[in-house]
C-alpha atoms as a PDB file:
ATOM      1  CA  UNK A   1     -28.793  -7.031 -54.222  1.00  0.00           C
ATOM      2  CA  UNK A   2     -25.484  -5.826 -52.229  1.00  0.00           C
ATOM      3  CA  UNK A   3     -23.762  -2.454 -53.278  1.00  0.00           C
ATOM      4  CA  UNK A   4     -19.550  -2.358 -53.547  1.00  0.00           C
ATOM      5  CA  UNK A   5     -18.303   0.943 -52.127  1.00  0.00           C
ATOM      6  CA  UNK A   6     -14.983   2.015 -52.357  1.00  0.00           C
ATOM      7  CA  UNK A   7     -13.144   5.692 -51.692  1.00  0.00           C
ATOM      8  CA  UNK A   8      -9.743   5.723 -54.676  1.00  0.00           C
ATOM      9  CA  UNK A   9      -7.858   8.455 -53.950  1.00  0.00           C
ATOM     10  CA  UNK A  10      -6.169   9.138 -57.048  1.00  0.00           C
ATOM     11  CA  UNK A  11      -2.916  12.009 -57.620  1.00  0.00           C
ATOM     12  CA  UNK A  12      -4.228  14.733 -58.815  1.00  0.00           C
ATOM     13  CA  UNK A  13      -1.634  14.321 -62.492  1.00  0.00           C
ATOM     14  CA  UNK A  14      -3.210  11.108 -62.706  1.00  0.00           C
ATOM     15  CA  UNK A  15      -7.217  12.127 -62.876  1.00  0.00           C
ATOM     16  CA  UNK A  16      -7.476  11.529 -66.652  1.00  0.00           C
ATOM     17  CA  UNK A  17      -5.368   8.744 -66.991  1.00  0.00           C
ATOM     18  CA  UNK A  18      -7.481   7.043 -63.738  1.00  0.00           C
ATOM     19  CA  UNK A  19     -10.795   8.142 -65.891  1.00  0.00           C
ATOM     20  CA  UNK A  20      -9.575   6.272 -69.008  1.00  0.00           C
ATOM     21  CA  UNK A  21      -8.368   2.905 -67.055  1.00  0.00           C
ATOM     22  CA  UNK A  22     -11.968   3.229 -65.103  1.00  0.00           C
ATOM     23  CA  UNK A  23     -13.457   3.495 -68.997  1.00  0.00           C
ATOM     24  CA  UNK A  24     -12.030   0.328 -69.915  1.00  0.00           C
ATOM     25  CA  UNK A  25     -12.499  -1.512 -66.348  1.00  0.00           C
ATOM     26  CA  UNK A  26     -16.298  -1.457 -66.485  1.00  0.00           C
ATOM     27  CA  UNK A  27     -16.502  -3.335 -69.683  1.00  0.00           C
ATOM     28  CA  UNK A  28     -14.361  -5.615 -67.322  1.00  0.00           C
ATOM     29  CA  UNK A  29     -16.615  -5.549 -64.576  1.00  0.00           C
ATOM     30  CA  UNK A  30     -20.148  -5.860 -66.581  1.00  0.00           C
ATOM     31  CA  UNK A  31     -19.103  -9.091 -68.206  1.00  0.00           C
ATOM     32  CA  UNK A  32     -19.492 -10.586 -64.909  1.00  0.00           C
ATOM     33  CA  UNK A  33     -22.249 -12.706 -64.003  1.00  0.00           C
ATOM     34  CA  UNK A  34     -24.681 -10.662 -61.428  1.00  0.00           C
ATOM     35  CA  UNK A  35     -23.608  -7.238 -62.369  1.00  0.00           C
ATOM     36  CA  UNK A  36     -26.568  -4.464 -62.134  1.00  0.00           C
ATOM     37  CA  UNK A  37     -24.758  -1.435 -62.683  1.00  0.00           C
ATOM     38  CA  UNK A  38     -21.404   0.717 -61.714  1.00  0.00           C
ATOM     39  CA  UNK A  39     -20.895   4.578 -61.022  1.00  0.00           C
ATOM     40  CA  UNK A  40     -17.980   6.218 -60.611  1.00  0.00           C
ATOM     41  CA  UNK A  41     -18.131  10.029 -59.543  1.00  0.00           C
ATOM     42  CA  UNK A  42     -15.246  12.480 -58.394  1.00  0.00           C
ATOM     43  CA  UNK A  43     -16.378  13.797 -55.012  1.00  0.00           C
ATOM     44  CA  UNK A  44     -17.461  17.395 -55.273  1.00  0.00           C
ATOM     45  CA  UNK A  45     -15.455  18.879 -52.205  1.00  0.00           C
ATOM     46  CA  UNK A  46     -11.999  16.985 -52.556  1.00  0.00           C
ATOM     47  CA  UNK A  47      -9.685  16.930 -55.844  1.00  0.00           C
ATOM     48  CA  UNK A  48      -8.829  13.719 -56.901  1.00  0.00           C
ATOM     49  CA  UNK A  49     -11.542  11.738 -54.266  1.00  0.00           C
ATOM     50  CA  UNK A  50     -13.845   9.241 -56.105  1.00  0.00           C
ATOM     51  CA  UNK A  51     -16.672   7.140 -55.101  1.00  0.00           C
ATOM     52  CA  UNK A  52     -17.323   3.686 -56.609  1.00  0.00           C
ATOM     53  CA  UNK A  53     -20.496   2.049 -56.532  1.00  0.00           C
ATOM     54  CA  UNK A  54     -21.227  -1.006 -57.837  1.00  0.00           C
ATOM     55  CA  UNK A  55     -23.984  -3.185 -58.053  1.00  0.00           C
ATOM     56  CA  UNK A  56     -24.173  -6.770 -57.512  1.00  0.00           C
ATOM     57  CA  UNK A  57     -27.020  -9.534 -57.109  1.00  0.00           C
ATOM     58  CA  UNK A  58     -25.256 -11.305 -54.200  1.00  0.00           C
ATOM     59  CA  UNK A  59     -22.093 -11.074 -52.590  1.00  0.00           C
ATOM     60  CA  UNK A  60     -20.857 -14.574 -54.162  1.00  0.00           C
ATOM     61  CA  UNK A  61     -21.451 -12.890 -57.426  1.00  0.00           C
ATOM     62  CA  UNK A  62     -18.802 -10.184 -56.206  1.00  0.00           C
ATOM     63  CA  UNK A  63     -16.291 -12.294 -54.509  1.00  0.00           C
ATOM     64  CA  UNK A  64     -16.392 -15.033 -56.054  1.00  0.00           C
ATOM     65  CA  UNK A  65     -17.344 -14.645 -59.719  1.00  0.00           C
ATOM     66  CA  UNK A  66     -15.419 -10.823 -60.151  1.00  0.00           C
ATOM     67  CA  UNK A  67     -13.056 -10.849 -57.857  1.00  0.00           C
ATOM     68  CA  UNK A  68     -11.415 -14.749 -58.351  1.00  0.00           C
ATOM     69  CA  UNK A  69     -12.024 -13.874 -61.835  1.00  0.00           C
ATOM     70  CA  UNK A  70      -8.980 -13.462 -64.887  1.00  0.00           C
ATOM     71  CA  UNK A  71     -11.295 -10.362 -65.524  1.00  0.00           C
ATOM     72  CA  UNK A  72     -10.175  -9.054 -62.165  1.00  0.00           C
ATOM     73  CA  UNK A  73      -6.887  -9.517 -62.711  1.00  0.00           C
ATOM     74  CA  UNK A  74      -6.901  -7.649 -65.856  1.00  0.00           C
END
């Protein structure tokens, strides 16, 4: 297993808007072949700071099958 991490800083007028394209991405992302799971959590000290995990069986499941994917794209 291998675990994406990213930091998005988002603008703070754009939190709910962010929340709702996130919403529809992980349908997105769990169609993928060797997803495990996502999370996506605002960090608790900074507005508008938020973590992405997401969990993949290998790392040719996560660049090559997600992220040379039409799902990416989308």
């Amino acid at each position: 297993m291998i675990i994406e991490h990213a930091l998005l800083q988002v603008r703070a007028s754009e939190e709910a808007a962010f929340e709702a394209a996130m919403a529809k991405a992980r349908l997105l992302i769990a169609a993928s072949p060797g997803f495990q799971g996502i999370e996506v959590r605002p960090a608790a000290e900074k507005t508008g700071l938020y973590r992405l995990l997401v969990r993949w069986d290998s790392i040719v499941d996560h660049r090559e099958g997600f992220r040379k994917s039409e799902r990416y794209e989308r």
